[in-house]
N, C-alpha and C. Protein backbone atom coordinates (compact mmCIF):
# COMPACT_ATOMS: atom_id res chain seq x y z
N UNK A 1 -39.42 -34.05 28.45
CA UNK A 1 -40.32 -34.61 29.48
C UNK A 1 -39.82 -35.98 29.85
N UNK A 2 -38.51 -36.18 30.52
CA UNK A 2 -38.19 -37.42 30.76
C UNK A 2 -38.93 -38.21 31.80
N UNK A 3 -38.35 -39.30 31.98
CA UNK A 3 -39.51 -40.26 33.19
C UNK A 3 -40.86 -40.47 33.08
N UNK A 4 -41.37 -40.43 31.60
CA UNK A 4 -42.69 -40.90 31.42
C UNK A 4 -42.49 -42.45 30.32
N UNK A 5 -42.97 -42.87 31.20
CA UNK A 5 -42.79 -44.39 30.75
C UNK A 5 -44.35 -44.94 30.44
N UNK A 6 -44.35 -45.66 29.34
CA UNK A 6 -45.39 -47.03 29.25
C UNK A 6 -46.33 -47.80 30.05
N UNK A 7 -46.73 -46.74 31.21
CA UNK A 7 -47.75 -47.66 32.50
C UNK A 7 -49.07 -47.80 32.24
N UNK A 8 -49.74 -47.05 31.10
CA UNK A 8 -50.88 -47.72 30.84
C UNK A 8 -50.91 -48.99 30.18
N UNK A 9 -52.62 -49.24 30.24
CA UNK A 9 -52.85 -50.81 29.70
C UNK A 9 -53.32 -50.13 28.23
N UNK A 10 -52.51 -50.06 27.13
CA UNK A 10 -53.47 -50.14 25.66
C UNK A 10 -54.63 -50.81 25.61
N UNK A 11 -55.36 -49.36 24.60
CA UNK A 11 -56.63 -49.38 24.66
C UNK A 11 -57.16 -48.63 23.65
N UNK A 12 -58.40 -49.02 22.88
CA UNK A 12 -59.13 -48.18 21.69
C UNK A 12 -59.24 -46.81 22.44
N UNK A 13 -59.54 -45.83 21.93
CA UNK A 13 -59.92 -44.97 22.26
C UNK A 13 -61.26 -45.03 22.52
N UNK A 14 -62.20 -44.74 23.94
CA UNK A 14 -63.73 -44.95 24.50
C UNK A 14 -63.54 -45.96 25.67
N UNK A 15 -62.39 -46.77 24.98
CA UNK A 15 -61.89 -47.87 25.91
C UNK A 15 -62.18 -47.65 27.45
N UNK A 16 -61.82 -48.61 28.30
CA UNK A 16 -61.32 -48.58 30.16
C UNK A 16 -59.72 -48.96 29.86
N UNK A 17 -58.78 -48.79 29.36
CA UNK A 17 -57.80 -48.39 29.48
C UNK A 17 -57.35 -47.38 30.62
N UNK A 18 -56.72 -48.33 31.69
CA UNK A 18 -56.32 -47.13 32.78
C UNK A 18 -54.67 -46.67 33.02
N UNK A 19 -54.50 -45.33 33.28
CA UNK A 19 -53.11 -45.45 33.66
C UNK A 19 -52.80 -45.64 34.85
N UNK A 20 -51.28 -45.59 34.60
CA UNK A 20 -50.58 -46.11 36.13
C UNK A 20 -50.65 -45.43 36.90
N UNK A 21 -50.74 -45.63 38.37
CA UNK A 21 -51.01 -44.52 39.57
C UNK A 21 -49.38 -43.66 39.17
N UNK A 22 -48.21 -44.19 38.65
CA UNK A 22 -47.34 -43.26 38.70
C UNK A 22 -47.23 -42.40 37.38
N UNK A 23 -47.97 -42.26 36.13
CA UNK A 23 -48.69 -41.71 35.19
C UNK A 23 -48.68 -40.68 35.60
N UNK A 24 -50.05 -40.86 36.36
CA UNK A 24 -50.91 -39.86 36.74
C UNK A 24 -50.61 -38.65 38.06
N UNK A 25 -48.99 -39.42 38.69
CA UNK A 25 -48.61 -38.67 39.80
C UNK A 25 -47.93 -37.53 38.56
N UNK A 26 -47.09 -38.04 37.89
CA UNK A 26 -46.17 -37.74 36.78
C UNK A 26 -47.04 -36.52 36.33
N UNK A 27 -48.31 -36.38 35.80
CA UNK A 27 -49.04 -35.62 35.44
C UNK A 27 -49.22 -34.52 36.19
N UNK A 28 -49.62 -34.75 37.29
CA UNK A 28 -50.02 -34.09 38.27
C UNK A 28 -49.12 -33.19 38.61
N UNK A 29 -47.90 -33.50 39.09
CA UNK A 29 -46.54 -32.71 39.09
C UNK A 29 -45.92 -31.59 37.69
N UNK A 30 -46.67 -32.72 36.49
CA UNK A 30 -46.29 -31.54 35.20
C UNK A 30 -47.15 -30.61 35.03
N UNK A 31 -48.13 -30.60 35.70
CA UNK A 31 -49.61 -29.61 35.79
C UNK A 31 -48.91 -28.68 36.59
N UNK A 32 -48.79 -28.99 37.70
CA UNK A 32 -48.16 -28.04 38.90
C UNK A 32 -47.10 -27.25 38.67
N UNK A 33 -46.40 -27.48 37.72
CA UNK A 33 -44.99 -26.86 37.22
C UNK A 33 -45.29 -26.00 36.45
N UNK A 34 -46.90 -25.99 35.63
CA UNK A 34 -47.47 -24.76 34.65
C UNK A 34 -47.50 -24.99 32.75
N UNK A 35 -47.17 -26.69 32.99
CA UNK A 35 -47.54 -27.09 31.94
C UNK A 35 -48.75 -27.37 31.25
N UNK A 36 -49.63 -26.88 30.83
CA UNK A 36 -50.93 -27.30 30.15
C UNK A 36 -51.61 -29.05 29.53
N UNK A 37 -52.73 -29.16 30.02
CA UNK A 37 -53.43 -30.02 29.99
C UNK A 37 -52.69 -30.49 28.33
N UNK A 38 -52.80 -29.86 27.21
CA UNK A 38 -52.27 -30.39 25.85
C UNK A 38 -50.81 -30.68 25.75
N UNK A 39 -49.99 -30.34 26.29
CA UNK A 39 -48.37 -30.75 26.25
C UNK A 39 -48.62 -31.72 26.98
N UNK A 40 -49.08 -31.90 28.66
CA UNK A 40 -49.17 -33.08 29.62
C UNK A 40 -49.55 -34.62 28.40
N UNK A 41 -50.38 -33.97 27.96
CA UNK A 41 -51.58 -34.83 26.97
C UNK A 41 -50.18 -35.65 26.13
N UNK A 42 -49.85 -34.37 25.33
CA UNK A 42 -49.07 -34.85 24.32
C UNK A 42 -47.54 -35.92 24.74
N UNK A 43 -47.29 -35.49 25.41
CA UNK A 43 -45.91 -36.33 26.42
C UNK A 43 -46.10 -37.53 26.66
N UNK A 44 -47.45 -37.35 27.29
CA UNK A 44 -47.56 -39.20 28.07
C UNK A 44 -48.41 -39.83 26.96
N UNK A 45 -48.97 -38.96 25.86
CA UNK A 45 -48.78 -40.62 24.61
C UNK A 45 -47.85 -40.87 23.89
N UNK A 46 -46.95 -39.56 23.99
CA UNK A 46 -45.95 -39.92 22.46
C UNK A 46 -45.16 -40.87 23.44
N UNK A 47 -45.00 -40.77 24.33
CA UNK A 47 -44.05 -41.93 25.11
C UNK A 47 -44.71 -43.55 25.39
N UNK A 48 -45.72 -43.01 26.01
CA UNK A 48 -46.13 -44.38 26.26
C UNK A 48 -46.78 -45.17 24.85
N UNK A 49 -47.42 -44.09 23.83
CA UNK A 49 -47.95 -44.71 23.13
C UNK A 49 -49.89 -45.54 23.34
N UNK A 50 -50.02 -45.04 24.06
CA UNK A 50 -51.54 -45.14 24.28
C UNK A 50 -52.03 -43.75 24.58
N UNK A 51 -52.64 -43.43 23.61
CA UNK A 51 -53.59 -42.11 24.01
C UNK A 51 -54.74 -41.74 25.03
N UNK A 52 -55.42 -43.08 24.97
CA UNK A 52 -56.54 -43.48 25.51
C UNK A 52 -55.72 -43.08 27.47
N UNK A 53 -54.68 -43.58 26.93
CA UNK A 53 -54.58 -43.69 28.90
C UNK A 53 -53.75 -42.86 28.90
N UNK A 54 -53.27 -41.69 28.20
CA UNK A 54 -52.47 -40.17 28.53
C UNK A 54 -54.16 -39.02 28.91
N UNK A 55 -54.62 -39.33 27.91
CA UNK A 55 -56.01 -38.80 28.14
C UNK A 55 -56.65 -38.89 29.88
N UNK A 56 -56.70 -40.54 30.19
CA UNK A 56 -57.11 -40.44 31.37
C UNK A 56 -56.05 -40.04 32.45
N UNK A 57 -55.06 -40.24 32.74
CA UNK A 57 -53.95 -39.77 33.37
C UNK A 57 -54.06 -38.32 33.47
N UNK A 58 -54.22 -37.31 32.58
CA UNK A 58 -54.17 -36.03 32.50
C UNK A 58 -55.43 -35.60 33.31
N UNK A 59 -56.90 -35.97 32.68
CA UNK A 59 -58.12 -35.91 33.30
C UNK A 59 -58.34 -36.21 34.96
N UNK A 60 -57.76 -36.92 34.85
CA UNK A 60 -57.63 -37.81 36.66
C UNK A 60 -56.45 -36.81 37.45
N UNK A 61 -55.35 -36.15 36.91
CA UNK A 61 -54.53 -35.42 37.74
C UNK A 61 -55.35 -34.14 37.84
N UNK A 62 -56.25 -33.47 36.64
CA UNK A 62 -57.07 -32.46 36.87
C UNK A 62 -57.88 -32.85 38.17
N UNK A 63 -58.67 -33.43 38.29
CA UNK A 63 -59.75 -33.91 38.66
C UNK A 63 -60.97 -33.91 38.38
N UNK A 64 -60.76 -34.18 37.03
CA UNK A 64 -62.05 -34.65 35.96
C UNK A 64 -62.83 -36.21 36.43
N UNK A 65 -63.78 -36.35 36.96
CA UNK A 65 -64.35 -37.44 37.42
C UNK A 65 -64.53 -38.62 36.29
N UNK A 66 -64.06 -39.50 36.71
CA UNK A 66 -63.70 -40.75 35.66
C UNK A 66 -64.84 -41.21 34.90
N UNK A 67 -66.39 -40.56 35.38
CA UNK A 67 -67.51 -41.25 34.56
C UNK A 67 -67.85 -40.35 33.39
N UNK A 68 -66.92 -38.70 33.58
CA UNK A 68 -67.18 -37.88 32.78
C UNK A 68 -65.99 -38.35 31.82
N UNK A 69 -64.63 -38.90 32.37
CA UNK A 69 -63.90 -39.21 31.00
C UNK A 69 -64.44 -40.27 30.13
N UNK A 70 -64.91 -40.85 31.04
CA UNK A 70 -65.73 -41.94 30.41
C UNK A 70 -66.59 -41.69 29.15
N UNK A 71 -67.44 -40.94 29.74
CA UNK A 71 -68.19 -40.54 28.84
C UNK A 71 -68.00 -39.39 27.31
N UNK A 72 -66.60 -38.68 27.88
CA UNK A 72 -65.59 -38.06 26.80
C UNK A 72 -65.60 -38.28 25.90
N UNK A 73 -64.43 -39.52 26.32
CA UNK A 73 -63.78 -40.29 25.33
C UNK A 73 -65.09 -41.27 24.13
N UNK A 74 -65.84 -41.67 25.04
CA UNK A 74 -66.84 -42.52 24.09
C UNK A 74 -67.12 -41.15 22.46
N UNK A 75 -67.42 -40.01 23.36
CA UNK A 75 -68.03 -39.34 22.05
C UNK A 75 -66.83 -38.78 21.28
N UNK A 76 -65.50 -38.97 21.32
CA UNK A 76 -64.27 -38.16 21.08
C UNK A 76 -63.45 -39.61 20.58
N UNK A 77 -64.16 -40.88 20.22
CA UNK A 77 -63.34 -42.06 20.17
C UNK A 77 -62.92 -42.02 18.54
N UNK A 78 -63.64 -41.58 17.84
CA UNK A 78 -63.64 -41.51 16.06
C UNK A 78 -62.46 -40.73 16.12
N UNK A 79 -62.49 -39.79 16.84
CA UNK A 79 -61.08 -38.44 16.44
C UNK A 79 -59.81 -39.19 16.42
N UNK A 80 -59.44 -39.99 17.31
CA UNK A 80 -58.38 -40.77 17.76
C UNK A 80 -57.47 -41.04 16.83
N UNK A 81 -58.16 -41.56 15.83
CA UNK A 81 -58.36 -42.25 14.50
C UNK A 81 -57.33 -41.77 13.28
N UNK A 82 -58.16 -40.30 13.23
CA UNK A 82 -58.11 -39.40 12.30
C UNK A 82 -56.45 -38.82 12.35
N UNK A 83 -56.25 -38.85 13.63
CA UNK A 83 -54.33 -38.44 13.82
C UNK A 83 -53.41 -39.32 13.64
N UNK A 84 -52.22 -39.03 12.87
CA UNK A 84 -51.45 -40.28 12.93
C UNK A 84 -50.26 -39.89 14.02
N UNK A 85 -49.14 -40.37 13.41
CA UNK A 85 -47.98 -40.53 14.44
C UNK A 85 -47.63 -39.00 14.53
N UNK A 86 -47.29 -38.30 15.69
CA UNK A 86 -46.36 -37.19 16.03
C UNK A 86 -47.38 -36.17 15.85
N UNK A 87 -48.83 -36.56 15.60
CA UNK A 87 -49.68 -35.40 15.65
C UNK A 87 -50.75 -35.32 17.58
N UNK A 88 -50.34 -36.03 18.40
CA UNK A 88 -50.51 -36.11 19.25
C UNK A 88 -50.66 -34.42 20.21
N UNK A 89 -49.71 -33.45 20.17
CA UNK A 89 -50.38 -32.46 20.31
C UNK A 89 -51.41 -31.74 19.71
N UNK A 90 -51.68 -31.93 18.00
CA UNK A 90 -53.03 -31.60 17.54
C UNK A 90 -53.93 -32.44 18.13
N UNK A 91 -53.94 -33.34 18.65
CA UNK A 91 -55.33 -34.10 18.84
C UNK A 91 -55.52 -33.44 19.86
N UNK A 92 -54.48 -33.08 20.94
CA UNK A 92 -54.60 -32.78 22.62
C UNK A 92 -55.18 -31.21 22.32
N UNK A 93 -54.86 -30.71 20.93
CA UNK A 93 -55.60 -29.21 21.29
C UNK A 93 -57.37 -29.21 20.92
N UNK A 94 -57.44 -30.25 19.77
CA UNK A 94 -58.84 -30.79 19.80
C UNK A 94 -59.44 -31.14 20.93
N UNK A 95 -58.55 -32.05 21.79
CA UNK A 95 -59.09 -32.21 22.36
C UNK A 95 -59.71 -31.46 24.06
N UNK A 96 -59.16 -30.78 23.53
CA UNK A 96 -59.19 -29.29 25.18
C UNK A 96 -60.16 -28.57 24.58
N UNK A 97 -60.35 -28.10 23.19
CA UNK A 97 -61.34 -27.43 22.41
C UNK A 97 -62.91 -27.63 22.57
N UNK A 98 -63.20 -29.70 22.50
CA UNK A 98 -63.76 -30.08 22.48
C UNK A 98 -64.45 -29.61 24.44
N UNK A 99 -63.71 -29.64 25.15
CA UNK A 99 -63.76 -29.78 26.25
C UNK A 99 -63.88 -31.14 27.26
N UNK A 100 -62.75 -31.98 26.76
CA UNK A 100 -62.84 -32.96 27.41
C UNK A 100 -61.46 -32.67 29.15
N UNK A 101 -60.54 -31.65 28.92
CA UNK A 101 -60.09 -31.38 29.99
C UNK A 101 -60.89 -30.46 30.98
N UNK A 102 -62.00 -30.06 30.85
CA UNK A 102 -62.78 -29.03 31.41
C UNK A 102 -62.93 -29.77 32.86
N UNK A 103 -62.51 -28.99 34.18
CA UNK A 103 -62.94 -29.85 35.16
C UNK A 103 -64.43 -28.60 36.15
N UNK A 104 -65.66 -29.61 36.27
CA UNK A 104 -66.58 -29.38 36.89
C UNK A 104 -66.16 -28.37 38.22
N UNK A 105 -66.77 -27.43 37.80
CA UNK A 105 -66.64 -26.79 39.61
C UNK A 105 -68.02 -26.75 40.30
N UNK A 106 -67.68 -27.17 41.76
CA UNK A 106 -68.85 -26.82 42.42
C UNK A 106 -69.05 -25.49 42.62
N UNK A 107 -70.60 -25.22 42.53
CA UNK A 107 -70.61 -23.73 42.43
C UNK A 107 -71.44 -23.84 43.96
N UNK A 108 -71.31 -22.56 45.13
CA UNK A 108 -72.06 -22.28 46.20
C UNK A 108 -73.73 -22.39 45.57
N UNK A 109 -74.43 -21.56 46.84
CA UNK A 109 -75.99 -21.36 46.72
C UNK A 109 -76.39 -20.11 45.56
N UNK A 110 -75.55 -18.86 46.01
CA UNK A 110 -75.19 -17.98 45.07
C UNK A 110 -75.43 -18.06 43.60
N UNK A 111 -74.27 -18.91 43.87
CA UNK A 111 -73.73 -19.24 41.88
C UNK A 111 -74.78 -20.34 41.52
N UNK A 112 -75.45 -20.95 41.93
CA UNK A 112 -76.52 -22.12 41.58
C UNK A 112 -77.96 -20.79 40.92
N UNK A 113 -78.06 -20.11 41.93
CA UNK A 113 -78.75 -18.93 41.54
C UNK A 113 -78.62 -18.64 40.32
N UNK A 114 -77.66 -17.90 39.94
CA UNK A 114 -77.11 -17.10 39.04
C UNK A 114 -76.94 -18.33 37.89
N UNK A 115 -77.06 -19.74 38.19
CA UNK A 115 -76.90 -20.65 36.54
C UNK A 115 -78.26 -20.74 36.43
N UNK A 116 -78.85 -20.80 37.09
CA UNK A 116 -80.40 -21.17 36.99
C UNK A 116 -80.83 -20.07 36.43
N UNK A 117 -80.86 -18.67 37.01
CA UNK A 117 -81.28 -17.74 35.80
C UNK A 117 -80.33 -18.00 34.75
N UNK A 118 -79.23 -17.69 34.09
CA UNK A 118 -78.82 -17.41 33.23
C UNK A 118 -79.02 -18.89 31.89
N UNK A 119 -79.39 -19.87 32.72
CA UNK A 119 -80.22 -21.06 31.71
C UNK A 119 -81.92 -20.58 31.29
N UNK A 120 -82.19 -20.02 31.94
CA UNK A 120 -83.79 -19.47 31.98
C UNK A 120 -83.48 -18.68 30.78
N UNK A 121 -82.57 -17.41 31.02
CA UNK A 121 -82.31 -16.48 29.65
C UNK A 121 -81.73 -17.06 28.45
N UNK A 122 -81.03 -18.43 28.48
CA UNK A 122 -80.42 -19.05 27.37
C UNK A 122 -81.84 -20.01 26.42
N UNK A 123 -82.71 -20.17 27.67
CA UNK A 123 -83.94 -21.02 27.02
C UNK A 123 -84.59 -19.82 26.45
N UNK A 124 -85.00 -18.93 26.69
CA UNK A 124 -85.63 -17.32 26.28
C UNK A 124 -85.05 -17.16 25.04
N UNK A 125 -84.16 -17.22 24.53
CA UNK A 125 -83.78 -17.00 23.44
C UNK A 125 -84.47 -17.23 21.88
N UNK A 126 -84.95 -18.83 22.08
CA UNK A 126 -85.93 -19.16 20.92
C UNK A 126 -84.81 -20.30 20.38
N UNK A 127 -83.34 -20.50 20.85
CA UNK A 127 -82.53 -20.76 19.79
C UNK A 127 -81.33 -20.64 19.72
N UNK A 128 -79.99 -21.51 19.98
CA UNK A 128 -79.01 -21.35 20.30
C UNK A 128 -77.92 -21.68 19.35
N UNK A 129 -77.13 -21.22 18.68
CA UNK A 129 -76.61 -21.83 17.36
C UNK A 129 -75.42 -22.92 18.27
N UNK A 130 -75.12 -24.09 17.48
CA UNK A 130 -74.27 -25.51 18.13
C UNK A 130 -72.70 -24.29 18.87
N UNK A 131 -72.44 -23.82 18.08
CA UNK A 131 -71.09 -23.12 18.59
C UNK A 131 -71.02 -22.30 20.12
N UNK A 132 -72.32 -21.60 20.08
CA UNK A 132 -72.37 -21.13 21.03
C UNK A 132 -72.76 -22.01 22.45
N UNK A 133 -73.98 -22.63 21.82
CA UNK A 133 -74.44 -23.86 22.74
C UNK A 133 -73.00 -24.26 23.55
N UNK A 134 -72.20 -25.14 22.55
CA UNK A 134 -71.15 -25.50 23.58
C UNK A 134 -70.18 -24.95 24.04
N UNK A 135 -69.97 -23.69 23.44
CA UNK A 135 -69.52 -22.75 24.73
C UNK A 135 -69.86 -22.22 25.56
N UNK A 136 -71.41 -22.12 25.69
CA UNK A 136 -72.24 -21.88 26.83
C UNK A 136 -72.06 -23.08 27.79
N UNK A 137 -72.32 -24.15 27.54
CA UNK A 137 -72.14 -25.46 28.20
C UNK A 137 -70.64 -25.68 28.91
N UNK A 138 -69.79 -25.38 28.29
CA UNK A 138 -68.17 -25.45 28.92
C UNK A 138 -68.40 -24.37 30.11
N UNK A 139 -68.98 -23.52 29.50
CA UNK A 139 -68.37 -22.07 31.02
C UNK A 139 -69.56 -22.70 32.19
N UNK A 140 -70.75 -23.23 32.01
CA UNK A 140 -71.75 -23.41 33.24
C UNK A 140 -70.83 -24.65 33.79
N UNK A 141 -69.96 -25.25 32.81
CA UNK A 141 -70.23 -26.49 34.08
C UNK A 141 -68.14 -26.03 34.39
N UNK A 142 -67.49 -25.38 34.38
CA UNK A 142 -66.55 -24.79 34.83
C UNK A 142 -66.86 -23.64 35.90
N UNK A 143 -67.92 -23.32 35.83
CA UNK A 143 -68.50 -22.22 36.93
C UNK A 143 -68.07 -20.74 36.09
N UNK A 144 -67.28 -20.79 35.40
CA UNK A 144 -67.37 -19.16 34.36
C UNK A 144 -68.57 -18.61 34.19
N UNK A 145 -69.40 -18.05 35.48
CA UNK A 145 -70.46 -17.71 34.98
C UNK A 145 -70.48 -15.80 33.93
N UNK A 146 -69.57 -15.24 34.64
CA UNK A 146 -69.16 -14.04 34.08
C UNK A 146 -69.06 -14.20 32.66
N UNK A 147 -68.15 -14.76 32.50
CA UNK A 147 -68.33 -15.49 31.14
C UNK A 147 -69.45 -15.58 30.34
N UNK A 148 -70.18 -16.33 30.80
CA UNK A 148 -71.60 -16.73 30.21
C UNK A 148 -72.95 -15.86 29.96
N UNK A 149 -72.50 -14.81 30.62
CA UNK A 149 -73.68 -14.12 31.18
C UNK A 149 -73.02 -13.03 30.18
N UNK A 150 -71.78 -12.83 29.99
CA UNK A 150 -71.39 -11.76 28.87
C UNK A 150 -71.65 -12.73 27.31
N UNK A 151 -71.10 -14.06 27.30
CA UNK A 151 -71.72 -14.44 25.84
C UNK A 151 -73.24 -14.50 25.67
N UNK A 152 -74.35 -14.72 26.55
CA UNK A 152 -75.80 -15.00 26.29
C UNK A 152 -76.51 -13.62 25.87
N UNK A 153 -75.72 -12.45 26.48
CA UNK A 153 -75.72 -11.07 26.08
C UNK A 153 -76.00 -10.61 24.75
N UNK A 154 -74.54 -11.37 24.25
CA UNK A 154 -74.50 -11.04 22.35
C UNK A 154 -75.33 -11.67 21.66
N UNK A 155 -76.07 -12.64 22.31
CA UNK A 155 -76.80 -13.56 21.86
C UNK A 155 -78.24 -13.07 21.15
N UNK A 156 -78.96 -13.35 19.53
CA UNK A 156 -79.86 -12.65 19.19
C UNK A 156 -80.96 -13.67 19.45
N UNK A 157 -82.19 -12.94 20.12
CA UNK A 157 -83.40 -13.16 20.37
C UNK A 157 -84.53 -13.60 19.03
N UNK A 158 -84.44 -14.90 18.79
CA UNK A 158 -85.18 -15.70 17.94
C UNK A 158 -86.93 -15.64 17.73
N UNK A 159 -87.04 -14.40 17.12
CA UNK A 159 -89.02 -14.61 16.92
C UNK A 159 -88.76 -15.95 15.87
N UNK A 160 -90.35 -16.13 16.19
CA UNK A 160 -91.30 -15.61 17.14
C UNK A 160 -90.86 -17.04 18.44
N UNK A 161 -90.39 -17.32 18.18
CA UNK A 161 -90.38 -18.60 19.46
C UNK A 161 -89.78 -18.07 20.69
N UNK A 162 -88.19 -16.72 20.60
CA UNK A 162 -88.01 -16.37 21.88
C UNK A 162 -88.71 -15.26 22.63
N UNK A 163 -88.37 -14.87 23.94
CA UNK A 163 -89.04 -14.60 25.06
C UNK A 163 -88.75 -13.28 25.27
N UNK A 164 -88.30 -12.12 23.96
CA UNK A 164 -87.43 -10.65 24.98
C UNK A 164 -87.82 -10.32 26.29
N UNK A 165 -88.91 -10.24 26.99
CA UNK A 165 -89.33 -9.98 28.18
C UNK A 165 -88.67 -10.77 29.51
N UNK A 166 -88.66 -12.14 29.33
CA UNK A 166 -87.93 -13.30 29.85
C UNK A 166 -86.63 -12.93 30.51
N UNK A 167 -86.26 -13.12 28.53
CA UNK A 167 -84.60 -13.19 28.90
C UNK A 167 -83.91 -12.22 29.11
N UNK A 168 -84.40 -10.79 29.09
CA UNK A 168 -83.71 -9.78 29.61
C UNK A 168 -83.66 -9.35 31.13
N UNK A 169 -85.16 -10.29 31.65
CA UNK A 169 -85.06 -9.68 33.11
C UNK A 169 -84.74 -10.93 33.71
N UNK A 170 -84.28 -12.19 32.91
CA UNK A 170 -83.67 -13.42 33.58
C UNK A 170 -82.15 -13.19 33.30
N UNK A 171 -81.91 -12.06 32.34
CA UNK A 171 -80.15 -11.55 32.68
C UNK A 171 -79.77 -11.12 33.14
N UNK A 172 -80.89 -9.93 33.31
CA UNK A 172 -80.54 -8.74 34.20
C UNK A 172 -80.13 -9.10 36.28
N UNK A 173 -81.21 -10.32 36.24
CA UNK A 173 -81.47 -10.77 37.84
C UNK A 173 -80.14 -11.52 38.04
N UNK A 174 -79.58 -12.33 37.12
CA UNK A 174 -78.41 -12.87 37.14
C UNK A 174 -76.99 -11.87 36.90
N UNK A 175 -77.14 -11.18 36.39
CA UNK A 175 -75.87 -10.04 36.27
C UNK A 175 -75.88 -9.54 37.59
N UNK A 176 -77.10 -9.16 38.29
CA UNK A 176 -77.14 -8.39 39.65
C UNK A 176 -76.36 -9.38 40.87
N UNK A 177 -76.36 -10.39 40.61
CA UNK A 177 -75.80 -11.43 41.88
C UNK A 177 -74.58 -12.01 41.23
N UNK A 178 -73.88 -11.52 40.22
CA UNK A 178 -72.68 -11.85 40.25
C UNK A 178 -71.54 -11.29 40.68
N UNK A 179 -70.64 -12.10 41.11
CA UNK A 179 -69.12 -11.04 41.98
C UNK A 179 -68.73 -9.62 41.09
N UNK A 180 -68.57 -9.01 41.67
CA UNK A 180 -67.44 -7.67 40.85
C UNK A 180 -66.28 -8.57 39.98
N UNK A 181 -65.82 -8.66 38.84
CA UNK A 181 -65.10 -9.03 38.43
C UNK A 181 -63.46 -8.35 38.56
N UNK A 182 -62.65 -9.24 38.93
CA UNK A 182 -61.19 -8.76 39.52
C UNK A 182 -61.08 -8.11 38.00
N UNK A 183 -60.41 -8.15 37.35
CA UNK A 183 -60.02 -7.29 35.88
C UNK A 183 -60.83 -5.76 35.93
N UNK A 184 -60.39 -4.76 36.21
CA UNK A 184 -61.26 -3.64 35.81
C UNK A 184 -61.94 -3.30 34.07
N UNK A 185 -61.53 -4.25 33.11
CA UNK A 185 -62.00 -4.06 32.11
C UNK A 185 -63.06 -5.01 32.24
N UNK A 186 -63.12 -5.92 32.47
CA UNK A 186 -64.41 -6.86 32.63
C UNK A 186 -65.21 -6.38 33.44
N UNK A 187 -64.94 -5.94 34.19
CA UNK A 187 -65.96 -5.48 35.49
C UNK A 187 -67.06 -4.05 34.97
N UNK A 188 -66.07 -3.61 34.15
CA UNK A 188 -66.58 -2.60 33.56
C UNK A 188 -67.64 -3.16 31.88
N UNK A 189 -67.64 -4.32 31.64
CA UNK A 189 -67.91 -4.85 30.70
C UNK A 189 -69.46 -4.99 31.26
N UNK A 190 -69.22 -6.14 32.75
CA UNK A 190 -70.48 -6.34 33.32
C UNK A 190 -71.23 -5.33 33.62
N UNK A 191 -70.65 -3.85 34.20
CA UNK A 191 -71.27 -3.06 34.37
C UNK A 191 -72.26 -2.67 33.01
N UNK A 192 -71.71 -2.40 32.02
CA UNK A 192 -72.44 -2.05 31.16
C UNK A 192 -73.48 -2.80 30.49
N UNK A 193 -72.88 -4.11 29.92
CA UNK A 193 -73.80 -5.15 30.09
C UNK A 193 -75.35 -5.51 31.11
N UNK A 194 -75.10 -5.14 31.95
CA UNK A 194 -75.86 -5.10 33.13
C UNK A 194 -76.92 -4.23 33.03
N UNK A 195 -76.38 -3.01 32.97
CA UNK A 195 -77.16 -1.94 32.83
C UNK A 195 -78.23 -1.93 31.35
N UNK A 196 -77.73 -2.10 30.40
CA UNK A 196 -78.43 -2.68 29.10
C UNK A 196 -79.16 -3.83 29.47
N UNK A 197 -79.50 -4.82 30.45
CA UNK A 197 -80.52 -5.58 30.62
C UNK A 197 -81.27 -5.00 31.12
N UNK A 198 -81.30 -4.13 32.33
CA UNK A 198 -82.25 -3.22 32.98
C UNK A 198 -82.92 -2.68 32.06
N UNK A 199 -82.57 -1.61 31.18
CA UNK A 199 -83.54 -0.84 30.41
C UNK A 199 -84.24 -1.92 29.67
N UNK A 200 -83.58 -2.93 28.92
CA UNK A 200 -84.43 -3.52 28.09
C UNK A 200 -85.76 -4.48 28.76
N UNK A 201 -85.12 -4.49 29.71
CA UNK A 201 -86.61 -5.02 30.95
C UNK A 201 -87.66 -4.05 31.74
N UNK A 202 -87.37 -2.58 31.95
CA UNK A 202 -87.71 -1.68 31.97
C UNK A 202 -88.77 -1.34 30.47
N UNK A 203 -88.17 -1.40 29.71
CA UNK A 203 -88.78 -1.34 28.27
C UNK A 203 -90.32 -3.00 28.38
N UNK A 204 -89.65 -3.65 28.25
CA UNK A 204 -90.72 -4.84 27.83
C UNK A 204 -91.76 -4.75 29.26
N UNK A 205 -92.11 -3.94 29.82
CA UNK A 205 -92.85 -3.86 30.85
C UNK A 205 -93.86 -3.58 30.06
């Protein structure tokens, strides 16, 4: 990864440490070529040596909005820590894990639909274990609603606090307004999926 040079300002990790507008062009171009957010990651600190500002450089060529790196890094500042020298791609896979490269999609009227139920069926539940929680949380705010609507699925219904009646016909209404999925195995996933919310809402009548 030659031509990545030292243009950020060092900085703690949580820091305002910013990189250089040519960083972040640098990034942008290694994105485009089909390199992943964690190699990009890993390159422009082992070179420059500030993490804090390979982090934002990478985030900013995504187009991760700077108040969300902001806010990232604050909760991801302890990890920093914990890595020493030349472990810079483990941190970058933590740190994609964590979901700090996740970039926000705007979703249409449609898909606003379809998060709004499928949060209705995630509250129905009674109960969300942390793992799932934040993988539920990564796919709504990436717009993966297919995604989401197949993990809230596997998801077990918590007496006495959750809602079976709820959340099956707040899945079912949301499975019905989502796209056909391009993959014929997924599509066929939703289909079935789909159809198993119906009866079970059919049932709790």
């Amino acid at each position: 990864m030659n031509g990545i040079a030292g243009t950020g300002t060092t900085g703690a990790a949580g820091g305002r440490a910013c990189p250089g507008a040519d960083t972040v062009a640098l990034a942008r171009r290694l994105l485009a070529e089909g390199q992943g957010p964690v190699g990009v990651f890993a390159g422009l600190a082992v070179r420059s040596g500030d993490r804090n500002a390979a982090v934002r450089a990478v985030c900013r060529a995504l187009g991760v909005p700077d108040a969300r790196v902001q806010e990232q890094l604050g909760r991801t500042a302890e990890l920093f820590a914990e890595f020493g020298p030349d472990e810079e791609e483990s941190l970058g896979e933590l740190l994609e894990l964590l979901g700090v490269f996740d970039v926000p999609r705007t979703l249409d009227e449609r898909e606003q639909e379809v998060l709004r139920l499928l949060k209705t069926a995630g509250g129905a539940l009674g109960g969300i274990r942390g793992g799932v929680f934040h993988g539920l949380s990564r796919s709504f705010l990436k717009g993966e609603l297919t995604a989401a609507f197949l993990m809230l699925a596997r998801q077990p219904i918590r007496q006495p606090r959750g809602n079976p009646a709820k959340f099956w016909a707040a899945l079912a209404a949301a499975g019905a307004l989502l796209p056909p999925p391009a993959d014929p195995g997924t599509a066929a996933q939703v289909a079935q999926v789909l159809a198993e919310c119906r009866r079970h809402t059919a049932e709790a009548r």
